[in-house]
N, C-alpha and C. Protein backbone atom coordinates (compact mmCIF):
# COMPACT_ATOMS: atom_id res chain seq x y z
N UNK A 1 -111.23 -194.72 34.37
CA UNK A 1 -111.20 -196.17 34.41
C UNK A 1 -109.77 -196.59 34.74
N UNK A 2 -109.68 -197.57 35.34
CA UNK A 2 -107.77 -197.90 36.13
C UNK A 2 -107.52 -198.71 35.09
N UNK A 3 -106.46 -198.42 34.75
CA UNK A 3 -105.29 -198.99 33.50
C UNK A 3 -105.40 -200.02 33.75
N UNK A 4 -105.22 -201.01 34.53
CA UNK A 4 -105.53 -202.56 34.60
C UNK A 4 -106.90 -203.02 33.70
N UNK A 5 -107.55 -202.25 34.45
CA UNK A 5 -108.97 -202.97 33.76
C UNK A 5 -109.35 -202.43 32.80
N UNK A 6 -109.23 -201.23 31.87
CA UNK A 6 -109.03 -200.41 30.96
C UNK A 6 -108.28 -201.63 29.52
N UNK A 7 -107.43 -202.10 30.45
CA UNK A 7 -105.98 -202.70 29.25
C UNK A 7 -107.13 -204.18 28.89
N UNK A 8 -107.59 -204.88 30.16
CA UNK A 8 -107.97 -205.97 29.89
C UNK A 8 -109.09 -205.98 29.38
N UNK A 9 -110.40 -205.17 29.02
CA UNK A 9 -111.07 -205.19 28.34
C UNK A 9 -110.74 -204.52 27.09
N UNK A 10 -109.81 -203.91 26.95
CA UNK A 10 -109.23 -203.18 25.48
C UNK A 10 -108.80 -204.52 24.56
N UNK A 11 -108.03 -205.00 25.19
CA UNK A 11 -107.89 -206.22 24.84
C UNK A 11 -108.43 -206.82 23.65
N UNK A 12 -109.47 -207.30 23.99
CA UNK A 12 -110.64 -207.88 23.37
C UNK A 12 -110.85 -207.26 22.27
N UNK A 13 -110.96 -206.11 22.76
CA UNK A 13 -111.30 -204.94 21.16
C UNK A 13 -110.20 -204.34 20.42
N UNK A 14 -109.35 -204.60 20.75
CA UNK A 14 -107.57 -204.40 19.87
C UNK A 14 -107.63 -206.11 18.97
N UNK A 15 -108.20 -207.10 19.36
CA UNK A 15 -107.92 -208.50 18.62
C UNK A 15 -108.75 -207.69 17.61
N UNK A 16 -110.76 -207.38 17.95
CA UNK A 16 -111.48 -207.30 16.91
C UNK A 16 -111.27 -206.15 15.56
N UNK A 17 -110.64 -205.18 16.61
CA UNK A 17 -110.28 -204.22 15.05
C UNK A 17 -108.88 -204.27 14.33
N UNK A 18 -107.71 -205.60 14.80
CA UNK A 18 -106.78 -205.98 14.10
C UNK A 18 -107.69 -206.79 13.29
N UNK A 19 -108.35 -207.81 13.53
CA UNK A 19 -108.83 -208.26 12.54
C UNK A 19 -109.88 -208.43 11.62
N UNK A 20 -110.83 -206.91 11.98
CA UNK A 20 -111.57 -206.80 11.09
C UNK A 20 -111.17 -205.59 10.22
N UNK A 21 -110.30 -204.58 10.87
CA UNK A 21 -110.05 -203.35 9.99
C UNK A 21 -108.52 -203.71 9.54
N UNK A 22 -107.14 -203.88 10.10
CA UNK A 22 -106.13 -203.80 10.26
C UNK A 22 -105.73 -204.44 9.31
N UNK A 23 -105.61 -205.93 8.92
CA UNK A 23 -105.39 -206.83 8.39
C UNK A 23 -104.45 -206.62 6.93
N UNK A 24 -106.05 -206.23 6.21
CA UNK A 24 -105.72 -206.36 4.76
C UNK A 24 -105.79 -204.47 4.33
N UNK A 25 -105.62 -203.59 5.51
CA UNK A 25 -105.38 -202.05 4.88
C UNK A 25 -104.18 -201.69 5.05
N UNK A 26 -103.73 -201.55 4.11
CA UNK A 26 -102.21 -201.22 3.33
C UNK A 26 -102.13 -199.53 4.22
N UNK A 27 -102.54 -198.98 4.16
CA UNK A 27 -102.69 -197.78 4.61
C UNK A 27 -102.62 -197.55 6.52
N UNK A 28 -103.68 -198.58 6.92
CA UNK A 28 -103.90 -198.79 8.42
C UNK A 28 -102.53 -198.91 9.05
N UNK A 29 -102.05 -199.95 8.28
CA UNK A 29 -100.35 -200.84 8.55
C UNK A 29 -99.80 -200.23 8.39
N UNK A 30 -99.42 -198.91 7.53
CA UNK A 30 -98.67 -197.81 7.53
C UNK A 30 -98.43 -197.11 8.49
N UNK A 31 -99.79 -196.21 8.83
CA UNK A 31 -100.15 -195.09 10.45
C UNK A 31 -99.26 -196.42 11.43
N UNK A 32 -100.04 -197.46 11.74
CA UNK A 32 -99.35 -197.85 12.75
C UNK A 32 -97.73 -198.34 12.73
N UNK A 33 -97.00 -198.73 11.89
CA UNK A 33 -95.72 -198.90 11.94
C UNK A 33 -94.81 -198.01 12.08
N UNK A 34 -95.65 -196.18 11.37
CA UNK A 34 -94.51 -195.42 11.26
C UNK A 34 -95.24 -194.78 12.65
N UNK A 35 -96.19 -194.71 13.09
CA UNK A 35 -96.71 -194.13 14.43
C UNK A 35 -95.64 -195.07 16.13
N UNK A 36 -95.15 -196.24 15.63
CA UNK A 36 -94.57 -197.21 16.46
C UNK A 36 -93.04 -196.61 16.20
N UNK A 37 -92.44 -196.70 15.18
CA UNK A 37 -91.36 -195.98 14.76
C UNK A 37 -90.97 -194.94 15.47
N UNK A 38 -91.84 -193.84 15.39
CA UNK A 38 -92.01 -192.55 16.36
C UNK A 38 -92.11 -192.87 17.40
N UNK A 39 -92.45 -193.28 18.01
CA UNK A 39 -93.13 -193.43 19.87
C UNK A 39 -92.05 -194.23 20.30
N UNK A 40 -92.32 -195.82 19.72
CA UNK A 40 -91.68 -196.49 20.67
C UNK A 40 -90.28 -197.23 21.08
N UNK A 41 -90.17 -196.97 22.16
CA UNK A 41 -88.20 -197.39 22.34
C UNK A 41 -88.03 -198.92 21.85
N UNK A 42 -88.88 -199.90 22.27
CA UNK A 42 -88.55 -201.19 21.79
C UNK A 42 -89.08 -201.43 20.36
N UNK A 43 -88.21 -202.27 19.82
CA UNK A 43 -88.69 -202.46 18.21
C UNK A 43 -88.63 -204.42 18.14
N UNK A 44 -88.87 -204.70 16.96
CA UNK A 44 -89.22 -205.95 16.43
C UNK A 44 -90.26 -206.65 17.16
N UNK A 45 -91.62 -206.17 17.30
CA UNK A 45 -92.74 -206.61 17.90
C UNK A 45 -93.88 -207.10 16.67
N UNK A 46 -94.67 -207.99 17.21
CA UNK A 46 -95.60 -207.92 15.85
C UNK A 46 -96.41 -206.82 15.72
N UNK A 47 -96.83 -206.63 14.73
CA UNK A 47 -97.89 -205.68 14.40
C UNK A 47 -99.24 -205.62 15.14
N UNK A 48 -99.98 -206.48 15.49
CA UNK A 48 -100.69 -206.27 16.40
C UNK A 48 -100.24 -205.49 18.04
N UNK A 49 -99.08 -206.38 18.14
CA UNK A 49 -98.62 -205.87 19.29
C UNK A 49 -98.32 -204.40 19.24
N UNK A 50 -97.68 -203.77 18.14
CA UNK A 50 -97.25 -202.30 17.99
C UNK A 50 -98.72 -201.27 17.94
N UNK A 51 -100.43 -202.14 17.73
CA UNK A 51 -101.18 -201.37 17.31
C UNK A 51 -101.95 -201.05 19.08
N UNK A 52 -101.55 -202.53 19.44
CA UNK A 52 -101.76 -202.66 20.81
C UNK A 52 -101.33 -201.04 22.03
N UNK A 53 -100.40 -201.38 21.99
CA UNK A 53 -99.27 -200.13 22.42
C UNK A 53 -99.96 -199.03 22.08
N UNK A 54 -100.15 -199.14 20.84
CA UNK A 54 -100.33 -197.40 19.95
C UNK A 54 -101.45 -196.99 21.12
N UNK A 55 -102.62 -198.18 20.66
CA UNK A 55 -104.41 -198.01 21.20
C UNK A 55 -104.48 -197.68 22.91
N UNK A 56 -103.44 -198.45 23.56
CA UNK A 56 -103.44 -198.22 25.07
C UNK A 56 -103.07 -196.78 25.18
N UNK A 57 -101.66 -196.09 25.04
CA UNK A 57 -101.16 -195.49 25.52
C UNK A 57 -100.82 -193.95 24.74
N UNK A 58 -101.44 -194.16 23.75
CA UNK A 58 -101.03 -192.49 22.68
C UNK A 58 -102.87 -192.62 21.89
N UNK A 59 -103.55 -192.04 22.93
CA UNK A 59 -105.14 -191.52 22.41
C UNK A 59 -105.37 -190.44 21.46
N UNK A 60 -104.18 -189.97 21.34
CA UNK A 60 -103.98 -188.78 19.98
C UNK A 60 -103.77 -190.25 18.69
N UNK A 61 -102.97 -191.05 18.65
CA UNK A 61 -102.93 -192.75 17.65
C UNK A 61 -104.45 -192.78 17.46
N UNK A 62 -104.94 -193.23 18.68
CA UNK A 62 -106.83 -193.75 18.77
C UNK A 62 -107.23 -192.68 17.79
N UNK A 63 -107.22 -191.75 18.37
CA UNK A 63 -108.26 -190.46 17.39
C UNK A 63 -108.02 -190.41 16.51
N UNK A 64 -106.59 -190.58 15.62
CA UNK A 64 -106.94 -190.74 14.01
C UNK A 64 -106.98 -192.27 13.42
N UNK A 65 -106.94 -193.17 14.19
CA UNK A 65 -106.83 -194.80 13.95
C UNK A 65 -109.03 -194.34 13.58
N UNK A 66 -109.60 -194.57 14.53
CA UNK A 66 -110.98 -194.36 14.53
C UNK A 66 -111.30 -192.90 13.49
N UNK A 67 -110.90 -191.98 13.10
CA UNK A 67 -110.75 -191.15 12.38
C UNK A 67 -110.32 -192.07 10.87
N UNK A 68 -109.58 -192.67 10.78
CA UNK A 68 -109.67 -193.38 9.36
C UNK A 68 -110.50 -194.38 9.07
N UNK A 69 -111.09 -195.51 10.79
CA UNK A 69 -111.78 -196.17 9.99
C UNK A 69 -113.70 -195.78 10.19
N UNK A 70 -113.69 -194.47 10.55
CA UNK A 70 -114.62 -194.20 10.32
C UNK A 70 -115.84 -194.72 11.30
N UNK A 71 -115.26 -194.60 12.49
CA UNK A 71 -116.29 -195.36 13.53
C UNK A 71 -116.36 -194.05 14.82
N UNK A 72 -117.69 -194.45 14.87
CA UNK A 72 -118.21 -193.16 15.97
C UNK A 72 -118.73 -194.32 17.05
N UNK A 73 -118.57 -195.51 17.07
CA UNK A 73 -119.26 -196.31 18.06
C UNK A 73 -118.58 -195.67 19.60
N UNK A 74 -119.24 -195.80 20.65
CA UNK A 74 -118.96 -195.00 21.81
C UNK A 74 -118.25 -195.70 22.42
N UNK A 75 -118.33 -197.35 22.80
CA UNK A 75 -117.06 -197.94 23.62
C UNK A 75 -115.69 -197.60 23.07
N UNK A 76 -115.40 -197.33 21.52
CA UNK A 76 -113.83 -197.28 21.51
C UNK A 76 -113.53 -196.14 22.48
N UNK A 77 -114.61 -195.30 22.30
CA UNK A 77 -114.24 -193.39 22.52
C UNK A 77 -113.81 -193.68 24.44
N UNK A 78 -114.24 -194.47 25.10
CA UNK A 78 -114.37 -194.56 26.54
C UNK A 78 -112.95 -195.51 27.07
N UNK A 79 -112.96 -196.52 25.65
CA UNK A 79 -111.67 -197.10 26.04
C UNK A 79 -110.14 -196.71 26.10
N UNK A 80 -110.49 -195.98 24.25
CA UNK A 80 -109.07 -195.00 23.92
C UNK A 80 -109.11 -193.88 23.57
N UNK A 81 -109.83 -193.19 23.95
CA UNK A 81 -109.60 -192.00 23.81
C UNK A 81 -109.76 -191.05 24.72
N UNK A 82 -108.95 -189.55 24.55
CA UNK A 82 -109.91 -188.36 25.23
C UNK A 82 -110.00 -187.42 24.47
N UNK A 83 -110.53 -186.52 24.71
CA UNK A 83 -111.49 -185.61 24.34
C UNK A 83 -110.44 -184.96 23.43
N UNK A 84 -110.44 -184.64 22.14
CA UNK A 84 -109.75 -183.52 21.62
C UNK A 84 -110.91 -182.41 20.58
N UNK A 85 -110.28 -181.59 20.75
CA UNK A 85 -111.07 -180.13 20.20
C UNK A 85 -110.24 -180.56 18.81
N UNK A 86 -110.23 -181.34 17.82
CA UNK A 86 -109.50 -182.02 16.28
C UNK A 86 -110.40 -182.04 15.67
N UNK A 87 -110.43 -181.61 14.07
CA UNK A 87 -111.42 -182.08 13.17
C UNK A 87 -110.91 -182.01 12.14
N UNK A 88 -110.92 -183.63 11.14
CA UNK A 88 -110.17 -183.79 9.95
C UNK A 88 -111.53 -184.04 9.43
N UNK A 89 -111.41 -182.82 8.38
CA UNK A 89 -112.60 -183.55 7.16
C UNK A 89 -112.60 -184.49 6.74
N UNK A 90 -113.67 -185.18 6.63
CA UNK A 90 -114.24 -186.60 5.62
C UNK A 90 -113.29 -186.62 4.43
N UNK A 91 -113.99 -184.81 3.39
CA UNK A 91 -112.90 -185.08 2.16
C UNK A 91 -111.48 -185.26 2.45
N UNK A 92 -110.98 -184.88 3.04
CA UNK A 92 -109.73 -184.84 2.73
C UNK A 92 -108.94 -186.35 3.38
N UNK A 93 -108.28 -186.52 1.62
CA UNK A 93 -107.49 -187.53 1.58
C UNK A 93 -105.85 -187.64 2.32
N UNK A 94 -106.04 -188.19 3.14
CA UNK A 94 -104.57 -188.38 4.16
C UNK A 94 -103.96 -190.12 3.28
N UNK A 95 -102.50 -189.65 2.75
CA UNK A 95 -102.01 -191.27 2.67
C UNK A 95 -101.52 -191.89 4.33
N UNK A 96 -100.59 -193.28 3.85
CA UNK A 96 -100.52 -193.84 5.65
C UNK A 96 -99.35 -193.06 6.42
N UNK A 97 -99.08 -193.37 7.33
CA UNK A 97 -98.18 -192.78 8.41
C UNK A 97 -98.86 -191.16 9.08
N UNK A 98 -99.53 -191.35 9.33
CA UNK A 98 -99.58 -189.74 9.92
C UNK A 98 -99.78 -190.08 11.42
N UNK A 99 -99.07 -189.28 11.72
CA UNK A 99 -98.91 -189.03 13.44
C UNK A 99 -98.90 -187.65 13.76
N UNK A 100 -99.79 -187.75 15.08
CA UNK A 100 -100.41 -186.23 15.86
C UNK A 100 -99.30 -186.62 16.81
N UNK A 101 -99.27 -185.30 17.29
CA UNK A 101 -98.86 -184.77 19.15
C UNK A 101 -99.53 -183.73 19.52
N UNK A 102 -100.74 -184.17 20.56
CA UNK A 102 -101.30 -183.33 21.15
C UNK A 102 -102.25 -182.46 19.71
N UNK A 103 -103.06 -183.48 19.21
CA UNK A 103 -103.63 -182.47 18.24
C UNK A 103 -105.00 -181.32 18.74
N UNK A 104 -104.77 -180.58 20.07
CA UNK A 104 -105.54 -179.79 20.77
C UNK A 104 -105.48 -178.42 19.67
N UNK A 105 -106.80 -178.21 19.12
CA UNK A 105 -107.35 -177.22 18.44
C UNK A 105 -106.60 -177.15 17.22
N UNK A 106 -107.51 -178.42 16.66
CA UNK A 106 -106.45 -178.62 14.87
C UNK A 106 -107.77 -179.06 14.06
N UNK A 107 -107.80 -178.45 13.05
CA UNK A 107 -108.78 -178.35 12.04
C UNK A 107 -107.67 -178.71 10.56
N UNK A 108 -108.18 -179.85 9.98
CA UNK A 108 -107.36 -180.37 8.87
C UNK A 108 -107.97 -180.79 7.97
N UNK A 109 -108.24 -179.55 6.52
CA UNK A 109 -109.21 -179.69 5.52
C UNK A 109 -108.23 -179.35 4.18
N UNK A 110 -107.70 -180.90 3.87
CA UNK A 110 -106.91 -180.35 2.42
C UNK A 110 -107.10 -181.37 1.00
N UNK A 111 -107.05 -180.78 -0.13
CA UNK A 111 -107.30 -181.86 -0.90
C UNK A 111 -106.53 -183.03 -0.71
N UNK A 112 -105.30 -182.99 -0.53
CA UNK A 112 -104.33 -183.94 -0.30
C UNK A 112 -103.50 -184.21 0.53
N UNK A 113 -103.13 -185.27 1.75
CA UNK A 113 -101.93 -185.46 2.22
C UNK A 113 -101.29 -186.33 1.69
N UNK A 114 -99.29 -186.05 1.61
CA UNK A 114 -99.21 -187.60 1.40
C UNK A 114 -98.46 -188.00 2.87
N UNK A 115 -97.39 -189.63 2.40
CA UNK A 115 -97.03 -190.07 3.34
C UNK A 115 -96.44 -189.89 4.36
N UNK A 116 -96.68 -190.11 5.85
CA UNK A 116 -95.42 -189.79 6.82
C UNK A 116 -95.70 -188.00 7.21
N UNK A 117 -97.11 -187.62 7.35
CA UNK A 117 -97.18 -186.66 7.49
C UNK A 117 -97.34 -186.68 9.26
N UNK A 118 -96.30 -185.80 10.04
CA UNK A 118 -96.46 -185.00 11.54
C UNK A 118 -97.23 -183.70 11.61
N UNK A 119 -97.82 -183.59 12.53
CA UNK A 119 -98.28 -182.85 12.84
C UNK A 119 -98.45 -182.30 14.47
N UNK A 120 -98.51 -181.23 14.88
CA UNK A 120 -98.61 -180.48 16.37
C UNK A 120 -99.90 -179.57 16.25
N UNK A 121 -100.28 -179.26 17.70
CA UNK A 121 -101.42 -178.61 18.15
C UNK A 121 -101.49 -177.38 17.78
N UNK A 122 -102.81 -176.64 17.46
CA UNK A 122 -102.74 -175.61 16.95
C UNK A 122 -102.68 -175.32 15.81
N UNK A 123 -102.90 -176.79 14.60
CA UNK A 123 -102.98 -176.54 13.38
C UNK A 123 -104.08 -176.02 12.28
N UNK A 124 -104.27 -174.92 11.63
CA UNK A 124 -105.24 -174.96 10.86
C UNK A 124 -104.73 -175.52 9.33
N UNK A 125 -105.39 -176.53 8.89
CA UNK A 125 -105.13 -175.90 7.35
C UNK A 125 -106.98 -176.35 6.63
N UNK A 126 -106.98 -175.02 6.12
CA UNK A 126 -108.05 -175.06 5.06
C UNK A 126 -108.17 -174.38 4.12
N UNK A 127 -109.43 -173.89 3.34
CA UNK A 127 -109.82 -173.13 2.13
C UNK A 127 -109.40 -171.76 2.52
N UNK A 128 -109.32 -171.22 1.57
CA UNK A 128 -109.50 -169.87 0.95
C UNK A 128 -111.28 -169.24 1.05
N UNK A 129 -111.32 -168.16 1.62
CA UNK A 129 -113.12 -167.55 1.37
C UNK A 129 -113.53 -168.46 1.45
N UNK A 130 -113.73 -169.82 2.03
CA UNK A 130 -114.54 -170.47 2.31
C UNK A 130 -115.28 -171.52 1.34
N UNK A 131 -113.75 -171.47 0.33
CA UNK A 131 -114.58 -172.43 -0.82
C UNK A 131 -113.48 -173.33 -1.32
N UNK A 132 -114.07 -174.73 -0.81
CA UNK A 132 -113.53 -175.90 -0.59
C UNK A 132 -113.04 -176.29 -1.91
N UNK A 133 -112.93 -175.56 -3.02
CA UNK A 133 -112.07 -175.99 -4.27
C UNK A 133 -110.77 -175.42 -3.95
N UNK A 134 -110.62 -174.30 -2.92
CA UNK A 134 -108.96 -173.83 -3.00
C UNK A 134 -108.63 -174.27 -1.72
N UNK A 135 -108.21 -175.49 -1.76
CA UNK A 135 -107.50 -176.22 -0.77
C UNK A 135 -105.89 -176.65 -0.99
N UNK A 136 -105.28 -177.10 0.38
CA UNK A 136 -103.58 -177.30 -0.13
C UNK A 136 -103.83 -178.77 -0.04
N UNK A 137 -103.24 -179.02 -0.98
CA UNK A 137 -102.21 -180.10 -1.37
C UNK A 137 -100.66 -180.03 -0.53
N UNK A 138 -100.75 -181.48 0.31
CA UNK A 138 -99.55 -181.70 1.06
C UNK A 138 -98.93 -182.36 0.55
N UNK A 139 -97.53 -182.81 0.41
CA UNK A 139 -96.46 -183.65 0.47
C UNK A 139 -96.13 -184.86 1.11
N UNK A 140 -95.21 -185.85 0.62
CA UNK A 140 -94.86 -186.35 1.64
C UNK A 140 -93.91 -186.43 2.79
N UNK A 141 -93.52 -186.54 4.13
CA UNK A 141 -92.48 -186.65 4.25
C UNK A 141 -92.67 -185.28 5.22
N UNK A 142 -94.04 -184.66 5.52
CA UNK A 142 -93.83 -183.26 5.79
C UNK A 142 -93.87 -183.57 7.42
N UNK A 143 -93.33 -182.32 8.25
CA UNK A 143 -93.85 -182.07 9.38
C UNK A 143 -94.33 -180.87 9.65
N UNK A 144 -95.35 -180.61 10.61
CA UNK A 144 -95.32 -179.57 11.10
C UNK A 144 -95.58 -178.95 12.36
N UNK A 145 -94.74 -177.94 12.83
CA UNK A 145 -94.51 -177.11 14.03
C UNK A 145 -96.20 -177.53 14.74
N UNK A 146 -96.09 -176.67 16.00
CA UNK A 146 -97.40 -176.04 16.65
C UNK A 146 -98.34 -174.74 16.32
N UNK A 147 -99.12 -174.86 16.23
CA UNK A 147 -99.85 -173.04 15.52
C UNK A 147 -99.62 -172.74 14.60
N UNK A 148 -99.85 -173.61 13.29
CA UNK A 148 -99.38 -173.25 12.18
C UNK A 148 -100.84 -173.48 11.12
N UNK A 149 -100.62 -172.05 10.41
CA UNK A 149 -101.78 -172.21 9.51
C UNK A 149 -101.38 -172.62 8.37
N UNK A 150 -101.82 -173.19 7.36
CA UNK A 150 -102.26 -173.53 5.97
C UNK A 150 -103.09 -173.21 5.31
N UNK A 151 -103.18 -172.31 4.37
CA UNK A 151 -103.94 -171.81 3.83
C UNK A 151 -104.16 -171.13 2.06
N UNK A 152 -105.11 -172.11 1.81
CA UNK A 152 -105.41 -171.55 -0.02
C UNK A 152 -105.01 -172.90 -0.80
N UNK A 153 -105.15 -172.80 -2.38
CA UNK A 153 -105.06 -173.67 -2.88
C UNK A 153 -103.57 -173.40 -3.25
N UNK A 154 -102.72 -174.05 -2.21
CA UNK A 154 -101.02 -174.06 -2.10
C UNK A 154 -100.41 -175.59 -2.40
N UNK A 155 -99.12 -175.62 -2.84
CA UNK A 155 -98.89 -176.73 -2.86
C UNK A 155 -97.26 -176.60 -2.06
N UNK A 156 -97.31 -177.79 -1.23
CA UNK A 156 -96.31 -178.08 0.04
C UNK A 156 -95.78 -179.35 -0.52
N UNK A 157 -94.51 -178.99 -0.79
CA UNK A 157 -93.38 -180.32 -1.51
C UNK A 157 -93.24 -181.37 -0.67
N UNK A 158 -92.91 -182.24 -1.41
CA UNK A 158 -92.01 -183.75 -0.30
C UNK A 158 -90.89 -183.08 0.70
N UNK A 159 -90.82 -183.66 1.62
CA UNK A 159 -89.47 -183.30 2.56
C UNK A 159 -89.77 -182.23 3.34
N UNK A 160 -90.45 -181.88 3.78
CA UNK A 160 -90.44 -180.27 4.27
C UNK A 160 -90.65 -180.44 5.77
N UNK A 161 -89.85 -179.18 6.38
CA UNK A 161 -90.39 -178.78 7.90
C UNK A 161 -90.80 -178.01 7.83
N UNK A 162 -92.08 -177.62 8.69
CA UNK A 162 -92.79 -176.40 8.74
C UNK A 162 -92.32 -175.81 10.15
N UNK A 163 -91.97 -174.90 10.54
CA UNK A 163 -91.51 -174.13 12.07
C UNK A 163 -92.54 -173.55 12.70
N UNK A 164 -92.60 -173.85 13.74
CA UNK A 164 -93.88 -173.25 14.90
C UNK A 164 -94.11 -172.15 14.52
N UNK A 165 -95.75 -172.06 14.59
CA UNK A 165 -96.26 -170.30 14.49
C UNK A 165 -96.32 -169.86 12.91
N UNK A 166 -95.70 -170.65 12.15
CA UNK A 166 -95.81 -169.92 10.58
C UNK A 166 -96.73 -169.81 9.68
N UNK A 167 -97.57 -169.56 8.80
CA UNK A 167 -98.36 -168.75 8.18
C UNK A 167 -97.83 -168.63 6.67
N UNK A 168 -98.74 -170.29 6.29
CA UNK A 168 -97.93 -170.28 5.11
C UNK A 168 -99.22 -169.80 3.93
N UNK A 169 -98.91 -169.17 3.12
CA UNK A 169 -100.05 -169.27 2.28
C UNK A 169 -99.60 -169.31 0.57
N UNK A 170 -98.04 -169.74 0.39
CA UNK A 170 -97.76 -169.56 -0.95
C UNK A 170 -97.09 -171.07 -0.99
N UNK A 171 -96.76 -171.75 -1.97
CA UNK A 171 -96.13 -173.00 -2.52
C UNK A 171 -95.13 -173.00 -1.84
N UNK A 172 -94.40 -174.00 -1.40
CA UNK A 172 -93.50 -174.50 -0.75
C UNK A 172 -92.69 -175.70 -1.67
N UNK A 173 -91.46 -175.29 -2.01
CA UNK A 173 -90.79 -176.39 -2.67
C UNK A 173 -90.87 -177.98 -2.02
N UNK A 174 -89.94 -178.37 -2.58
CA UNK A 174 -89.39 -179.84 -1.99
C UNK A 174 -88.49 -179.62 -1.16
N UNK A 175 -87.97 -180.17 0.15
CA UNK A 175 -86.21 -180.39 0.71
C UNK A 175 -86.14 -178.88 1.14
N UNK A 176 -87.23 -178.78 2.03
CA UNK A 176 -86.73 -176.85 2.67
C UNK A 176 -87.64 -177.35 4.33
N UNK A 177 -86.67 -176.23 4.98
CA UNK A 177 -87.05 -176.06 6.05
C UNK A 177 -87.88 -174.36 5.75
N UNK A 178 -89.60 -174.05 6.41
CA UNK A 178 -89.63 -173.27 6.54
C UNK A 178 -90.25 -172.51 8.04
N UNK A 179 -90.29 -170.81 8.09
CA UNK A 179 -90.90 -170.56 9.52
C UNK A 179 -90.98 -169.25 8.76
N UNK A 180 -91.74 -168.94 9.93
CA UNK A 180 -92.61 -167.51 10.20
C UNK A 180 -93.74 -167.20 9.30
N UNK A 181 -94.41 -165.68 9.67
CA UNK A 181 -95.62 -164.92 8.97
C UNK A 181 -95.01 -164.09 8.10
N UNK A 182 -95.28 -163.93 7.05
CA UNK A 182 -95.76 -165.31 6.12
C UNK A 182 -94.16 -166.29 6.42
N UNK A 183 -94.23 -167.91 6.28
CA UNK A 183 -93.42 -168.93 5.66
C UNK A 183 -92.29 -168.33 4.53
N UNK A 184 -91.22 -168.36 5.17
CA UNK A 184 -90.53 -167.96 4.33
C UNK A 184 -89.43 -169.73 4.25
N UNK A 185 -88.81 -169.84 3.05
CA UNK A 185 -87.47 -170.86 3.53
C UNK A 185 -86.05 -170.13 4.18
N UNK A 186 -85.88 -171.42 5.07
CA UNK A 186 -85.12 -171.21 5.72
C UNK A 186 -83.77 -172.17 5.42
N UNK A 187 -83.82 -173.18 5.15
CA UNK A 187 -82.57 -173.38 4.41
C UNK A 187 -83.17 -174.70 3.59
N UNK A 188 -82.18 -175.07 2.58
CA UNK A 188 -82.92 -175.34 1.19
C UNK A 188 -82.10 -176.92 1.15
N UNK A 189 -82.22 -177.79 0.20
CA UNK A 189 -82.05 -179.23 0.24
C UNK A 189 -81.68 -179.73 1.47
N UNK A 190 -82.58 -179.80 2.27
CA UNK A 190 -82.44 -180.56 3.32
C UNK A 190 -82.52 -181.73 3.27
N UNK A 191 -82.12 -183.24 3.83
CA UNK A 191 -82.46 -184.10 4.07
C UNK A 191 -83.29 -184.46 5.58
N UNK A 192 -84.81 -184.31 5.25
CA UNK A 192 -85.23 -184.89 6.02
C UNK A 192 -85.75 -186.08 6.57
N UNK A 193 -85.42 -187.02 7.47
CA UNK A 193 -85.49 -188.26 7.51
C UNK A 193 -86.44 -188.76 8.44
């Protein structure tokens, strides 16, 4: 569909889901401010306008924007999105700010995320043997690399980087950078911002 006419019927449907989903979710307003934060070079726009932006031009935004509010209707999928091989479980609780890049072949099943969580392609995180009580608990504040597994009922501190390719399967403090098979730390009170 050509970006002109793509934008001008999006339009229409960026007013209806600012103001039927956007509005009054504390959480929604989160993803999109810190997702605008990340992306975009110009700042002091309204909030619609920043969700605007998000919905046109970053369809990895769309896929978890429609991923939180829980809509499979088919015009959003044709307007903003494409196709990703992504699947965030139902259960699992994500707080606001989370931003993908390129979430191509990412499976994301944890009891908990918290805020301001990044993420890259190639992510697994889930259970242990296949039983959805030993799941990780995330942090806030986290990022993580490309190709990186998560795995077991682990717990991943506030502040953390995770490094491409690593293979974490044991607790992870607060304020560490870590990498490799297995996740080891790599250097310790970090400030990550």
């Amino acid at each position: 569909m050509k970006l002109k006419f793509r934008v001008a019927i999006a339009k229409i449907f960026i007013y209806y889901l600012f103001k039927f989903y956007v509005i009054d979710n504390a959480i929604l307003i989160k993803d999109i401010q810190y997702n605008f934060k990340q992306r975009a070079t110009f700042k002091n726009v309204s909030l619609f306008k920043q969700l605007h932006h998000l919905l046109i031009y970053y369809p990895e935004f769309a896929f978890l924007f429609f991923w939180r509010i829980n809509s499979n209707f088919f015009l959003w999928k044709v307007l903003f999105l494409k196709q990703y091989s992504c699947k965030i479980f139902k259960s699992t609780k994500i707080k606001g700010g989370i931003v993908a890049y390129h979430p191509f072949g990412t499976v994301i099943n944890a009891k908990m995320i918290g805020e301001n969580f990044i993420f890259r392609n190639g992510l697994t995180i889930g259970n242990k043997g296949n039983n959805n009580s030993l799941l990780p608990i995330i942090g806030d504040n986290v990022e993580v690399g490309a190709n990186v597994v998560i795995i077991g009922p682990i717990s991943i501190g506030n502040n953390v980087i995770i490094g491409a390719g690593s293979v974490v399967v044991k607790d992870i403090p607060d304020n560490v950078i870590v990498a490799g098979n297995p996740a080891k730390v790599l250097k310790q009170n970090c400030e990550i911002n």
